[in-house]
Every structure is written in structure tokens, then in C-alpha cells.
C-alpha atoms as a PDB file:
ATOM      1  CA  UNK A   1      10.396 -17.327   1.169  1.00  0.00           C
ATOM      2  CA  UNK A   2       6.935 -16.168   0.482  1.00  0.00           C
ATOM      3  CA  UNK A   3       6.212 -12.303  -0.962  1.00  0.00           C
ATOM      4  CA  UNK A   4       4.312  -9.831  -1.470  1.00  0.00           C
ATOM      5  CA  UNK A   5       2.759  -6.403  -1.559  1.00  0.00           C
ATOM      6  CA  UNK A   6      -0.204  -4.908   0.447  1.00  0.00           C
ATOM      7  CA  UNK A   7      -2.159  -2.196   0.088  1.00  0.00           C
ATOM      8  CA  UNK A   8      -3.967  -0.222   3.069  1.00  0.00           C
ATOM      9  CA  UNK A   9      -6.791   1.864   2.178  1.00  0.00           C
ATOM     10  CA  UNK A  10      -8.956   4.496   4.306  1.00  0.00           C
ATOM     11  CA  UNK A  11     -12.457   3.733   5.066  1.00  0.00           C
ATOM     12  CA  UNK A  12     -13.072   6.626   6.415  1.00  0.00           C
ATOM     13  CA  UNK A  13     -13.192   8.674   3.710  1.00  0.00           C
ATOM     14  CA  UNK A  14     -16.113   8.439   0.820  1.00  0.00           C
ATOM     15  CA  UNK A  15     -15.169   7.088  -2.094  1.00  0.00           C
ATOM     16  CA  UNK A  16     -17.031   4.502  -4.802  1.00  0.00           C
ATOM     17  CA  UNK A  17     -15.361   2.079  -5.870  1.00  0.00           C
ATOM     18  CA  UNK A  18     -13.963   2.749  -8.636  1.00  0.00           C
ATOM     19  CA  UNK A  19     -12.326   5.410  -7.079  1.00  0.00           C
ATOM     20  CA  UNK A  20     -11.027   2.910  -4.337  1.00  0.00           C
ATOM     21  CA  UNK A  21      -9.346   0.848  -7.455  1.00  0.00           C
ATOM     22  CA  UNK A  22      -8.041   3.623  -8.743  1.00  0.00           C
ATOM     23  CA  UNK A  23      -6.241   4.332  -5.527  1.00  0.00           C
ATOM     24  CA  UNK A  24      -5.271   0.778  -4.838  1.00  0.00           C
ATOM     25  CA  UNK A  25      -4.103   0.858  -8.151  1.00  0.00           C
ATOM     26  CA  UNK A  26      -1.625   4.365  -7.473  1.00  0.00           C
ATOM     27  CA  UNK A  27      -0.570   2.765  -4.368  1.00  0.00           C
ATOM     28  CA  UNK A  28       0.396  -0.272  -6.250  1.00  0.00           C
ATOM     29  CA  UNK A  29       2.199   0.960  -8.787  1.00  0.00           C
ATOM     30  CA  UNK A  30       3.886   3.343  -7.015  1.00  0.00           C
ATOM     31  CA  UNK A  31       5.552   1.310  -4.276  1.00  0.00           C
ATOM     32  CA  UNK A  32       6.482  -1.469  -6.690  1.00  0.00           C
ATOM     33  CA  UNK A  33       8.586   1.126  -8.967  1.00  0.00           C
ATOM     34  CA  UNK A  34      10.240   2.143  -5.180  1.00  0.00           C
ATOM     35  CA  UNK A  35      10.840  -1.450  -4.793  1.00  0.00           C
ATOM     36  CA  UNK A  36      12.558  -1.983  -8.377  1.00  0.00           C
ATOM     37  CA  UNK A  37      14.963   1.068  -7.433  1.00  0.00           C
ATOM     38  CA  UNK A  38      15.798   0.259  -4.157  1.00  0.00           C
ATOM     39  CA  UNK A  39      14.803  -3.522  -3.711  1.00  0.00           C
ATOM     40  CA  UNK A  40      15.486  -5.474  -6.990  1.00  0.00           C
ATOM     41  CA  UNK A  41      15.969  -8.409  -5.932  1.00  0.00           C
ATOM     42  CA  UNK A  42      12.785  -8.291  -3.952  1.00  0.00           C
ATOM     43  CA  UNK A  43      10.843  -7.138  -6.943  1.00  0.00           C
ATOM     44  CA  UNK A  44      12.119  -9.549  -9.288  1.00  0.00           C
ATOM     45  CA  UNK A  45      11.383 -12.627  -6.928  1.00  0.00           C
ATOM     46  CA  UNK A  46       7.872 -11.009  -6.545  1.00  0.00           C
ATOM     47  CA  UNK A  47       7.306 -10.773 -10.417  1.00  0.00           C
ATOM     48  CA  UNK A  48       8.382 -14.345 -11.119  1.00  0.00           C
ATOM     49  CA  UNK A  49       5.939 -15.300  -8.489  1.00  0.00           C
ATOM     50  CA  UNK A  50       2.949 -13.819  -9.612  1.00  0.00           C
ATOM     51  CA  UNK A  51       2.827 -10.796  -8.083  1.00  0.00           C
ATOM     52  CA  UNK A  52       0.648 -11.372  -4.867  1.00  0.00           C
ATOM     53  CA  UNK A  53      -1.371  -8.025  -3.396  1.00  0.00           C
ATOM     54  CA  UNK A  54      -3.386  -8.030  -0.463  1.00  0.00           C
ATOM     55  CA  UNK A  55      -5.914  -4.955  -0.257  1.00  0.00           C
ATOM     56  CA  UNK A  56      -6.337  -4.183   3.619  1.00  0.00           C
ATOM     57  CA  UNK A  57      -8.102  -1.750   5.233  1.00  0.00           C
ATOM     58  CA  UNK A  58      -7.971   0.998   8.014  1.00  0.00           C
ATOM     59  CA  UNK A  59     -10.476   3.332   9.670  1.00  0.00           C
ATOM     60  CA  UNK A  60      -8.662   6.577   9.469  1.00  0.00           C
ATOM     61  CA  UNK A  61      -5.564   9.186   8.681  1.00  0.00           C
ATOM     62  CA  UNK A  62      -3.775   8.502  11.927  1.00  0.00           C
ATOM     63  CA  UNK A  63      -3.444   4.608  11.656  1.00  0.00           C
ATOM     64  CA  UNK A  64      -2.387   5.219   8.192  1.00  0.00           C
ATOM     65  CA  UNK A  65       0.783   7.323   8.492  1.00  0.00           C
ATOM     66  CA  UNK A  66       1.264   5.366  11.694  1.00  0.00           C
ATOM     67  CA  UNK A  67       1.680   2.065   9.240  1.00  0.00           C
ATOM     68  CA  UNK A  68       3.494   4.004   6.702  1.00  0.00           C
ATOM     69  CA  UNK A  69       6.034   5.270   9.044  1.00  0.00           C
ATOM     70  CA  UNK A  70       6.617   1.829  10.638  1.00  0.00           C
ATOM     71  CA  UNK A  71       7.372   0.597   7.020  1.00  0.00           C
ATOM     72  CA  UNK A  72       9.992   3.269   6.323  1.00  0.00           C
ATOM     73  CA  UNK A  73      11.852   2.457  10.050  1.00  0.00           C
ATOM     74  CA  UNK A  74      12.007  -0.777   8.653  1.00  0.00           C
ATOM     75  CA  UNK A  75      13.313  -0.019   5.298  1.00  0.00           C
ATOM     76  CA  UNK A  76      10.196  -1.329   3.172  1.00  0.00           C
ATOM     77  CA  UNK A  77       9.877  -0.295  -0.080  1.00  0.00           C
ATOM     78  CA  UNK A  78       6.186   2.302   0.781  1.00  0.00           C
ATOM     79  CA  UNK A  79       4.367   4.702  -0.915  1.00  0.00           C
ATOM     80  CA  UNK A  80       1.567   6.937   0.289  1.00  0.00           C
ATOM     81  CA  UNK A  81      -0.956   8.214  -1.876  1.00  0.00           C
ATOM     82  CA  UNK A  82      -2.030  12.008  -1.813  1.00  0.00           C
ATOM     83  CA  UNK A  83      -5.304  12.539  -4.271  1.00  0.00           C
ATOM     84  CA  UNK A  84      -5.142  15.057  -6.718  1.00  0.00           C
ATOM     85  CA  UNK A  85      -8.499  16.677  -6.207  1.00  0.00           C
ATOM     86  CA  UNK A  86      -9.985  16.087  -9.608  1.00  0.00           C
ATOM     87  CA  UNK A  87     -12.697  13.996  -9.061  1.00  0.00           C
ATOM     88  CA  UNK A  88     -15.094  12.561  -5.395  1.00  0.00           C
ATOM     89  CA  UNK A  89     -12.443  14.619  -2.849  1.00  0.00           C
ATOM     90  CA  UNK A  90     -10.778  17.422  -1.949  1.00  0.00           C
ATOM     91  CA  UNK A  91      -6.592  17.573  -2.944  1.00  0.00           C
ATOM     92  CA  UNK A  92      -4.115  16.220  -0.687  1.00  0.00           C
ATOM     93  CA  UNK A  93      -6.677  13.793   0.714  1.00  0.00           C
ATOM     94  CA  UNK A  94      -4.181  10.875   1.683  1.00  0.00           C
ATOM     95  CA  UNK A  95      -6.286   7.836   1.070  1.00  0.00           C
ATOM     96  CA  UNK A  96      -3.860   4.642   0.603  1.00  0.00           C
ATOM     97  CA  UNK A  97      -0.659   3.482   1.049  1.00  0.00           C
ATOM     98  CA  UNK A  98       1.643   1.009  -0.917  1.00  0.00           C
ATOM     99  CA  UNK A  99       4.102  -1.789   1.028  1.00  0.00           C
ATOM    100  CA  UNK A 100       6.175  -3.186  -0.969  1.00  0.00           C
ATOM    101  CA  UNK A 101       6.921  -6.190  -3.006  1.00  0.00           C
ATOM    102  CA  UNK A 102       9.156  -7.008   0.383  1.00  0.00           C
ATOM    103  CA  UNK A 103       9.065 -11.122   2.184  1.00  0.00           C
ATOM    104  CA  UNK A 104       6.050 -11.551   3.514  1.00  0.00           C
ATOM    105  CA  UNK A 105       6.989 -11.563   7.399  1.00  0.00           C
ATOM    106  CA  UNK A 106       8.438  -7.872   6.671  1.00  0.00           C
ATOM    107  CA  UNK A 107       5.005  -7.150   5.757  1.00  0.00           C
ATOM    108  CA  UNK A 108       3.318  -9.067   8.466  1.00  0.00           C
ATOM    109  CA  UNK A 109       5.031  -6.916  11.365  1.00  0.00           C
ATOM    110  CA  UNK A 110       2.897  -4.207  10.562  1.00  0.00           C
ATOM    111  CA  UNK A 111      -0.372  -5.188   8.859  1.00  0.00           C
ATOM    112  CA  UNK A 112      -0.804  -8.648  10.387  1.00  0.00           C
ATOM    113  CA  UNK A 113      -3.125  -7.903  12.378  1.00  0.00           C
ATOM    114  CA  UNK A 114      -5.627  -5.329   9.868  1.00  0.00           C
ATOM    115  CA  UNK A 115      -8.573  -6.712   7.890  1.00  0.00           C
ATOM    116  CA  UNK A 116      -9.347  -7.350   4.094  1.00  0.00           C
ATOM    117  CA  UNK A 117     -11.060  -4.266   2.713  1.00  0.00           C
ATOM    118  CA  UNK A 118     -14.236  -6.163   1.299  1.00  0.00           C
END
């Protein structure tokens, strides 16, 4: 069984992109110390196996709690970033969420279908 972890990140909001890798980088962190509390074996098997990410992409707010509800209903190890305010925007700008390490057909059901961000 294949796994992994995505992360889903708002386009909608202006950010450069270092500031998008920092918040890929939150989401990622974030959802994989979920995962180690609540899905070891799942983020064990991920670590051994290199530790694949995909970085996806959505257009707005909406479509982002949407996915990171969905994950939660199906008991997936997520994470949803809330800026701080410090630097490009305002506080409590939600601008990425974390799924996972979880099998990669968890995943699938709900971000199959989004793109790369590029």
C-alpha cells in the first residue's frame, strides 16, 4: 500500500513564495505530528518510505474547509493552517491545510480530483 501526505494551498490569497513554503511547510509539519499521535503506524510506514508530499491547490476559503472537513469525517490525520499576521497578511488568514501521512486512496477520495499548485 502506497502513502502519503498532501498539502492544499489557497490561491486566492497573495502570497510570494516563500511565504507559500512557509505555509506548506506549517501544514506539513503539523498534520504529520497529528498523524504520529493518532496514526503511528501510518506515520512510520510513511517515514520508511520516503516521506511522499503532494502540494495541491484550491481557489478559495470555502473549498478549503470543505476538504478539511471531509478529511476529519473520515478520520485523516488534518491540520489547517491559520497565519499569524506577522508578515504579507492579515491574522487568522486560513491559507493551507495538511492531510495526513494516511494510504494513498484515503487521500485520493478527497483531493483526487484538485491540481498541482505550480
Amino acid at each position: 500500500m502506497d502513502y502519503k501526505q498532501v498539502i492544499v494551498v489557497r490561491t486566492d490569497i497573495k502570497m510570494s513564495r516563500g511565504k507559500i513554503a512557509a505555509q506548506v511547510a506549517h501544514a506539513s509539519l503539523s498534520a504529520a505530528l497529528k498523524a504520529m499521535k493518532e496514526r503511528p503506524e501510518w506515520f512510520n510506514i510513511w517515514l520508511a518510505l520516503g516521506q511522499k508530499k503532494v502540494v495541491l491547490k484550491v481557489e478559495g476559503e470555502e473549498q478549503l474547509i470543505k476538504l478539511y472537513e471531509k478529511a476529519i469525517k473520515l478520520g485523516l490525520p488534518v491540520a489547517l493552517i491559520e497565519d499569524m499576521g506577522l508578515t504579507e497578511i492579515p491574522p487568522g488568514t486560513r491559507t493551507a491545510i495538511g492531510i495526513g501521512p494516511a494510504p494513498s486512496e484515503k487521500i485520493d477520495e478527497i483531493t483526487g480530483k484538485l491540481k498541482l499548485l505550480k
